[in-house]
PDB file of N, CA and C in Angstrom:
ATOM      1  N   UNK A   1       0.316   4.354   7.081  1.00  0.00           N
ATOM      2  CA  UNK A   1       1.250   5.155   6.301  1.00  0.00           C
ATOM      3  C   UNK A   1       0.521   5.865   5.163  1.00  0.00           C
ATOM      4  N   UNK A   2       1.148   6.652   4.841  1.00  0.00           N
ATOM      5  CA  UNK A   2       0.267   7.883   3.882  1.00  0.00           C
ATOM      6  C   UNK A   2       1.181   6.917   2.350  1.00  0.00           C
ATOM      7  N   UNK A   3      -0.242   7.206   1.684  1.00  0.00           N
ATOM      8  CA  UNK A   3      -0.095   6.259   0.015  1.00  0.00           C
ATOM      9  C   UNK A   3       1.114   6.854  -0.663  1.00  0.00           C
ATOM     10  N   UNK A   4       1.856   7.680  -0.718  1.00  0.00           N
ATOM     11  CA  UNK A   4       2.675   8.225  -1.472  1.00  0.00           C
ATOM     12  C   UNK A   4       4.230   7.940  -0.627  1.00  0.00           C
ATOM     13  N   UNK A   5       4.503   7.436   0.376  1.00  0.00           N
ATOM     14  CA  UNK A   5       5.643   7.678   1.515  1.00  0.00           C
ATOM     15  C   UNK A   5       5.351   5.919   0.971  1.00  0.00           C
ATOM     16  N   UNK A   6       4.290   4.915   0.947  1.00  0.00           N
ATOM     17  CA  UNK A   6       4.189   3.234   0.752  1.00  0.00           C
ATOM     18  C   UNK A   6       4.711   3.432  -1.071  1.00  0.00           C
ATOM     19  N   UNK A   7       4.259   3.882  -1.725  1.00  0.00           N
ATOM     20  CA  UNK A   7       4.556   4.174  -3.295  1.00  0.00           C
ATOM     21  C   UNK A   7       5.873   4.740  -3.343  1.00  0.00           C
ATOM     22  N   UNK A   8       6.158   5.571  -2.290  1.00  0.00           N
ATOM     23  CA  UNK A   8       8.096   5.351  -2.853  1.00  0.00           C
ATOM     24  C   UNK A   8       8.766   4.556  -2.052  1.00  0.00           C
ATOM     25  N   UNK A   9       8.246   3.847  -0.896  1.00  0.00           N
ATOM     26  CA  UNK A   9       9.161   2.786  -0.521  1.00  0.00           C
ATOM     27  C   UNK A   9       8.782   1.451  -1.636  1.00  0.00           C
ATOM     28  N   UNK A  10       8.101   1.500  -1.903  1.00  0.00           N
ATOM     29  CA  UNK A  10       7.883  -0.119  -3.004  1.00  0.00           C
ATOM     30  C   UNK A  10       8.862   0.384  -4.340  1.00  0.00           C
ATOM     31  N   UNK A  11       8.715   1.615  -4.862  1.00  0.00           N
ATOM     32  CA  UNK A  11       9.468   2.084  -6.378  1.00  0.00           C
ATOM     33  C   UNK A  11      10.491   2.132  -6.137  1.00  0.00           C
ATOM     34  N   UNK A  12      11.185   3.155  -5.007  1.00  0.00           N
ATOM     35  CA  UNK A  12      12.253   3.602  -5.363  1.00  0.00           C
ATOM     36  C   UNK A  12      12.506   5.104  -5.686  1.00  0.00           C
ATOM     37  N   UNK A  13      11.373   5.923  -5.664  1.00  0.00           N
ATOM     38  CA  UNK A  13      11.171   7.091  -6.608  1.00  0.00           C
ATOM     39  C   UNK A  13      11.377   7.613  -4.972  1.00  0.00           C
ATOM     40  N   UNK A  14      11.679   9.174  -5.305  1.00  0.00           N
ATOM     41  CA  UNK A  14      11.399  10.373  -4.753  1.00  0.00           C
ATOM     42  C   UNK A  14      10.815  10.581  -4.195  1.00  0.00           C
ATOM     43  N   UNK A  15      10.156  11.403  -3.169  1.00  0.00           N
ATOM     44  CA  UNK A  15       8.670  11.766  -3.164  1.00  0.00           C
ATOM     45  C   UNK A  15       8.192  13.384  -4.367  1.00  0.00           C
ATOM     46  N   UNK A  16       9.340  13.633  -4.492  1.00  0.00           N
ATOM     47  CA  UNK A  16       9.321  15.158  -5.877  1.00  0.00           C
ATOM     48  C   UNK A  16       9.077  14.423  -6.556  1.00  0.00           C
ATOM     49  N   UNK A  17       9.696  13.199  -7.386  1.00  0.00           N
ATOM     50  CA  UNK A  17       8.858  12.293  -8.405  1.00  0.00           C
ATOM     51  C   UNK A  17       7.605  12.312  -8.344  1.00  0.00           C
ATOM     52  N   UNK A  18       7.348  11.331  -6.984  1.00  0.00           N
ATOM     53  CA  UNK A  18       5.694  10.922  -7.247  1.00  0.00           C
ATOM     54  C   UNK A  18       5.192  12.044  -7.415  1.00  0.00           C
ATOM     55  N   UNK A  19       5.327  13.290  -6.895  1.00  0.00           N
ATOM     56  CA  UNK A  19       4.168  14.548  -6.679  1.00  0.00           C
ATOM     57  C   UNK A  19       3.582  14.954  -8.496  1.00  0.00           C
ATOM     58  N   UNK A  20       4.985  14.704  -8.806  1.00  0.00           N
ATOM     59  CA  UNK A  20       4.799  15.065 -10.504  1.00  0.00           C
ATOM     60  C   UNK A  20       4.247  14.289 -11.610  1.00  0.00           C
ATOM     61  N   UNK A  21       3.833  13.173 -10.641  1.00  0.00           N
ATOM     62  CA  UNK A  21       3.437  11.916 -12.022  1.00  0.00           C
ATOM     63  C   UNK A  21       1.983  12.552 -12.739  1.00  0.00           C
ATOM     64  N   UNK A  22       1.717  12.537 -13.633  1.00  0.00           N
ATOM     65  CA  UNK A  22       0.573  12.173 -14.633  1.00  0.00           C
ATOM     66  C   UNK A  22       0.180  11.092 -15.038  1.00  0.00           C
ATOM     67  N   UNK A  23      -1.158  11.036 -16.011  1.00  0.00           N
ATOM     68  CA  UNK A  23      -1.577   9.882 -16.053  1.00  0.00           C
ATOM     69  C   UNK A  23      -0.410   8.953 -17.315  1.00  0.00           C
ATOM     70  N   UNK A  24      -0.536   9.853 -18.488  1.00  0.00           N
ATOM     71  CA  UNK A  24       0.490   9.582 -19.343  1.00  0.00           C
ATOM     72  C   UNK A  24       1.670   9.416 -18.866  1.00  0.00           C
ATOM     73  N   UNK A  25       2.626   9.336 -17.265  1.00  0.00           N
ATOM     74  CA  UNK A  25       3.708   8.654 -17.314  1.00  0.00           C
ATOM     75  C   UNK A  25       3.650   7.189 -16.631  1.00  0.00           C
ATOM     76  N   UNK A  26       2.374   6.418 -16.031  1.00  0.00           N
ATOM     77  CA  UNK A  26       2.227   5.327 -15.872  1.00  0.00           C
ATOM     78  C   UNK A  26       1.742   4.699 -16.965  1.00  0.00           C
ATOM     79  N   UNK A  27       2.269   3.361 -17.560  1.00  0.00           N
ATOM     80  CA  UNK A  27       1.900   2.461 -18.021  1.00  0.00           C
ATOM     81  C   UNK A  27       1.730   0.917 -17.700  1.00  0.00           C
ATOM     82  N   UNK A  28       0.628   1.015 -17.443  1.00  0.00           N
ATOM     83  CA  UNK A  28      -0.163  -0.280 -16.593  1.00  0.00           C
ATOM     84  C   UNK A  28       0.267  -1.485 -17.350  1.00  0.00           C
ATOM     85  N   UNK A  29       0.085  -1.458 -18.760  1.00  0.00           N
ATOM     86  CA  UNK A  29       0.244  -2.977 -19.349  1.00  0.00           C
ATOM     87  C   UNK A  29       1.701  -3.409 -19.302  1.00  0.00           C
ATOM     88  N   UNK A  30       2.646  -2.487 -19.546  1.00  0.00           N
ATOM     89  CA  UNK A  30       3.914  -2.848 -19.624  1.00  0.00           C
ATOM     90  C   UNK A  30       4.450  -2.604 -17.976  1.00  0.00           C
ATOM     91  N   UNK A  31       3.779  -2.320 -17.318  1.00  0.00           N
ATOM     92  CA  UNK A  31       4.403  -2.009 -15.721  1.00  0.00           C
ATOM     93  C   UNK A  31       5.450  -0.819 -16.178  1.00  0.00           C
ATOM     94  N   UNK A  32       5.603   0.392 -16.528  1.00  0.00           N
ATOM     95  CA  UNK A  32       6.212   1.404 -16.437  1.00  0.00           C
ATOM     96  C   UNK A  32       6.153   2.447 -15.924  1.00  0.00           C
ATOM     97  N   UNK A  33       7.008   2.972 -15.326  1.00  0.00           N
ATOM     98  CA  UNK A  33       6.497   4.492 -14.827  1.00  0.00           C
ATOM     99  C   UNK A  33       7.644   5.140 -15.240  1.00  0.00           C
ATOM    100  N   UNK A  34       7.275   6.147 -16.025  1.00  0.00           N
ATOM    101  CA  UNK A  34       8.285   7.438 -16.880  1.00  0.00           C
ATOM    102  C   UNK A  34       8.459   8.529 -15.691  1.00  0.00           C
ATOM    103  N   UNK A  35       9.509   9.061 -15.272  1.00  0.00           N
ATOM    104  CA  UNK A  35       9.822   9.774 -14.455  1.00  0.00           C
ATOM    105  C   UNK A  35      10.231  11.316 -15.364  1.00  0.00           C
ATOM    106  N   UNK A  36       9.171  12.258 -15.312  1.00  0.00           N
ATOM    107  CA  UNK A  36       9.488  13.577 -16.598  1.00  0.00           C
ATOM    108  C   UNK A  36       9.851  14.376 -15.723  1.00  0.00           C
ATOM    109  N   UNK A  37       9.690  14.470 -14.412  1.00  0.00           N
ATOM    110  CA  UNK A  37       9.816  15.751 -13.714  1.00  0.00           C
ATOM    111  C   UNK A  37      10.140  15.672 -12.295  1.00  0.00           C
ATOM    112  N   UNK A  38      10.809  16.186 -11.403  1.00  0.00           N
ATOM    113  CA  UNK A  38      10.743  16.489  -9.840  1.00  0.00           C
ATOM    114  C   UNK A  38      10.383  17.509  -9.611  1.00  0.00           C
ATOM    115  N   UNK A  39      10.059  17.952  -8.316  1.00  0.00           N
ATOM    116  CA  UNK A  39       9.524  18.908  -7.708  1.00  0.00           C
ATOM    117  C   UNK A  39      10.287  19.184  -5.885  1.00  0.00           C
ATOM    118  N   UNK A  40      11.307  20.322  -5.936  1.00  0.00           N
ATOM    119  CA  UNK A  40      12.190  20.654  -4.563  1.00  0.00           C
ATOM    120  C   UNK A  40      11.657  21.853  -3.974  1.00  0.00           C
ATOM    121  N   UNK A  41      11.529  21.707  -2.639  1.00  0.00           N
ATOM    122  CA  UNK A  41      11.211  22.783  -2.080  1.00  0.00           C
ATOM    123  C   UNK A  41      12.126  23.536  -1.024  1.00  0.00           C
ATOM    124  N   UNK A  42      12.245  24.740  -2.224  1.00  0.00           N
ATOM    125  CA  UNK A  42      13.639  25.469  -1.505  1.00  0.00           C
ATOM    126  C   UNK A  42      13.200  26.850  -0.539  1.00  0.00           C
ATOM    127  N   UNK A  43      14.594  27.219   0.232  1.00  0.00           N
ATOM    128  CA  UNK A  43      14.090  28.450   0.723  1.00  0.00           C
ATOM    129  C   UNK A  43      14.090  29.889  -0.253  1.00  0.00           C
ATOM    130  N   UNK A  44      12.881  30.576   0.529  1.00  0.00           N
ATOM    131  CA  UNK A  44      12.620  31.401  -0.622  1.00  0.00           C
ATOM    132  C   UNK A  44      13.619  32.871  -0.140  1.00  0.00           C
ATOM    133  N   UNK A  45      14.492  33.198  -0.880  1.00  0.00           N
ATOM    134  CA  UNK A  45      15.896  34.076  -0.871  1.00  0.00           C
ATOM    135  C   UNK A  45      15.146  35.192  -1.192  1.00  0.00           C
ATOM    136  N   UNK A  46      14.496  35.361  -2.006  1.00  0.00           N
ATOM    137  CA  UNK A  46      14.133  36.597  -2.614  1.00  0.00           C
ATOM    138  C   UNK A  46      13.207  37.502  -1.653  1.00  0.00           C
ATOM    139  N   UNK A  47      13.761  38.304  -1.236  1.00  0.00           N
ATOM    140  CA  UNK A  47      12.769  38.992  -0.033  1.00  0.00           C
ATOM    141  C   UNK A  47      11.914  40.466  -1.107  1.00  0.00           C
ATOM    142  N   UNK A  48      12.206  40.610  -2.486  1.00  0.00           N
ATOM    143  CA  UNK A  48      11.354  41.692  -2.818  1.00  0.00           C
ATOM    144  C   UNK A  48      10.306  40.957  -3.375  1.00  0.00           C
ATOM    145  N   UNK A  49      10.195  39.704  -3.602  1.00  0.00           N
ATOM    146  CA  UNK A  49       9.138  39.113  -4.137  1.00  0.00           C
ATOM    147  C   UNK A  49       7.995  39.141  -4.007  1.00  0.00           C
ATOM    148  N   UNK A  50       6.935  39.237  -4.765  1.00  0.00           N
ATOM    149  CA  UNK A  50       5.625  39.433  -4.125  1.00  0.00           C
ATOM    150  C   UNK A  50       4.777  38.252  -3.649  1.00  0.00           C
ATOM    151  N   UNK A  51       5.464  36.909  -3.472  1.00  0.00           N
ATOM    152  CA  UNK A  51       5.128  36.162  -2.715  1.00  0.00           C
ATOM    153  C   UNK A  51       5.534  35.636  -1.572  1.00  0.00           C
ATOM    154  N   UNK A  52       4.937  36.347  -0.641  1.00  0.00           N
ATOM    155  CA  UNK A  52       5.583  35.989   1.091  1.00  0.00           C
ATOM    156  C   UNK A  52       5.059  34.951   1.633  1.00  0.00           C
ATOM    157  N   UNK A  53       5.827  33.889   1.190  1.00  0.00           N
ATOM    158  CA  UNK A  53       6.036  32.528   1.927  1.00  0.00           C
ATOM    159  C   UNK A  53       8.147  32.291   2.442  1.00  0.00           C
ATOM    160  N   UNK A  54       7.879  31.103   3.223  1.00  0.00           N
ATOM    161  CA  UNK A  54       9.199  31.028   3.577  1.00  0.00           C
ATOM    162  C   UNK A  54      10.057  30.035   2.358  1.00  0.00           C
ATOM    163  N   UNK A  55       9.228  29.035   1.784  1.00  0.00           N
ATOM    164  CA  UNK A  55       9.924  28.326   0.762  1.00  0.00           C
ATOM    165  C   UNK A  55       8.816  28.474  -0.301  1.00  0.00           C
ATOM    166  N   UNK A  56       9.423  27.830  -1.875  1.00  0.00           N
ATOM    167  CA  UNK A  56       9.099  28.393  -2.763  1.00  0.00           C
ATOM    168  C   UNK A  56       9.705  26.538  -3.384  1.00  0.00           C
ATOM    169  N   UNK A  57       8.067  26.098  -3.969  1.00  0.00           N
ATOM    170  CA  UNK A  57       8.394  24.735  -4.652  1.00  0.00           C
ATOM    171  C   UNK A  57       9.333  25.083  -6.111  1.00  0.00           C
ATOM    172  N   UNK A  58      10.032  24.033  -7.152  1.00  0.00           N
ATOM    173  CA  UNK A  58      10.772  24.222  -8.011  1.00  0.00           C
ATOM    174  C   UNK A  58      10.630  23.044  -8.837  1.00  0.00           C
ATOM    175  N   UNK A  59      10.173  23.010  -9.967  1.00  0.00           N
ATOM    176  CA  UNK A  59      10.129  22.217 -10.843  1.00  0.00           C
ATOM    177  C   UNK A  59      11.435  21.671 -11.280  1.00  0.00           C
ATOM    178  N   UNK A  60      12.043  20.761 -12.181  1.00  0.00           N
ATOM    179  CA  UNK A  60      13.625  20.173 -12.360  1.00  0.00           C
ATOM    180  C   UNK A  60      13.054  18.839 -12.649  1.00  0.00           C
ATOM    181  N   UNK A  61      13.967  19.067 -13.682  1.00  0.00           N
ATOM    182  CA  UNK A  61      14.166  18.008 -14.726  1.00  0.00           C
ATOM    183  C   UNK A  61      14.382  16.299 -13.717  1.00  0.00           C
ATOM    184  N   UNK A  62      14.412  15.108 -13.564  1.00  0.00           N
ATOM    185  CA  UNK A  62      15.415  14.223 -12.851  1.00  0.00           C
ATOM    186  C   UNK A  62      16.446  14.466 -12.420  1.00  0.00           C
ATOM    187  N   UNK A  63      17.385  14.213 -11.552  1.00  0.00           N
ATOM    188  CA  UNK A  63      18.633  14.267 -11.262  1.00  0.00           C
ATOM    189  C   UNK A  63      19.827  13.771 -12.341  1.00  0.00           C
ATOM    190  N   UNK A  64      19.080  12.557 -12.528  1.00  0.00           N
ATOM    191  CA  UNK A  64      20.154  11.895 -13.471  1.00  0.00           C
ATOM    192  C   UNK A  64      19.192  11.777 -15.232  1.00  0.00           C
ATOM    193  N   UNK A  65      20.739  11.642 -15.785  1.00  0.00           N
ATOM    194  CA  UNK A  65      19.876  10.635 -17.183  1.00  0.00           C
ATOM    195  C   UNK A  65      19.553   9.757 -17.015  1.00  0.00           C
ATOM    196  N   UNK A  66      19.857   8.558 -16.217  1.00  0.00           N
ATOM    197  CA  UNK A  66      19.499   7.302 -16.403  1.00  0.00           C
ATOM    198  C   UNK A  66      18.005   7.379 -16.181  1.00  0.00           C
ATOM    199  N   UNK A  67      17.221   8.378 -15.335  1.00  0.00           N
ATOM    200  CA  UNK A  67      16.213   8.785 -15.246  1.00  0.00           C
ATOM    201  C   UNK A  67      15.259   8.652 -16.324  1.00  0.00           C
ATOM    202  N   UNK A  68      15.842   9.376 -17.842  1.00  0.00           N
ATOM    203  CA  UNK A  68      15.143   9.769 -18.818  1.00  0.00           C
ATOM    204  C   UNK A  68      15.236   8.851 -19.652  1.00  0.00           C
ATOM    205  N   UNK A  69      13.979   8.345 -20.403  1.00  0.00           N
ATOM    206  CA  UNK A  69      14.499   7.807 -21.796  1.00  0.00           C
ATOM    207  C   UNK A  69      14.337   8.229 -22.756  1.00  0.00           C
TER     208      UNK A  69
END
């Protein structure tokens, strides 16, 4: 299994979570992981755009508050 698909079946997280972690949102001594950001990959609507791909990644806040502290 690919390390990130084993890291959200053990957490619980996303896989838009994990993609977004930094080093500053793990904390090793206290076992924490701060969840600051997701990452969705939508279809890309905009046909005058000057980037021709079919989807277009999107940064976003968590879903929920309980998310944030």
């Amino acid at each position: 299994m690919k390390p990130a698909f084993v890291f959200a079946l053990i957490t619980g997280m996303r896989l838009g979570e994990i993609w977004t972690l930094k080093g500053k949102d793990v904390n090793l001594e206290n076992k924490i992981i701060t969840i600051r950001n997701s990452v969705r990959r939508i279809k890309n609507r905009n046909e005058q755009s000057e980037i021709k791909t079919k989807t277009v990644l999107i940064l976003k806040e968590p879903k929920t508050e309980n998310s944030v502290e």
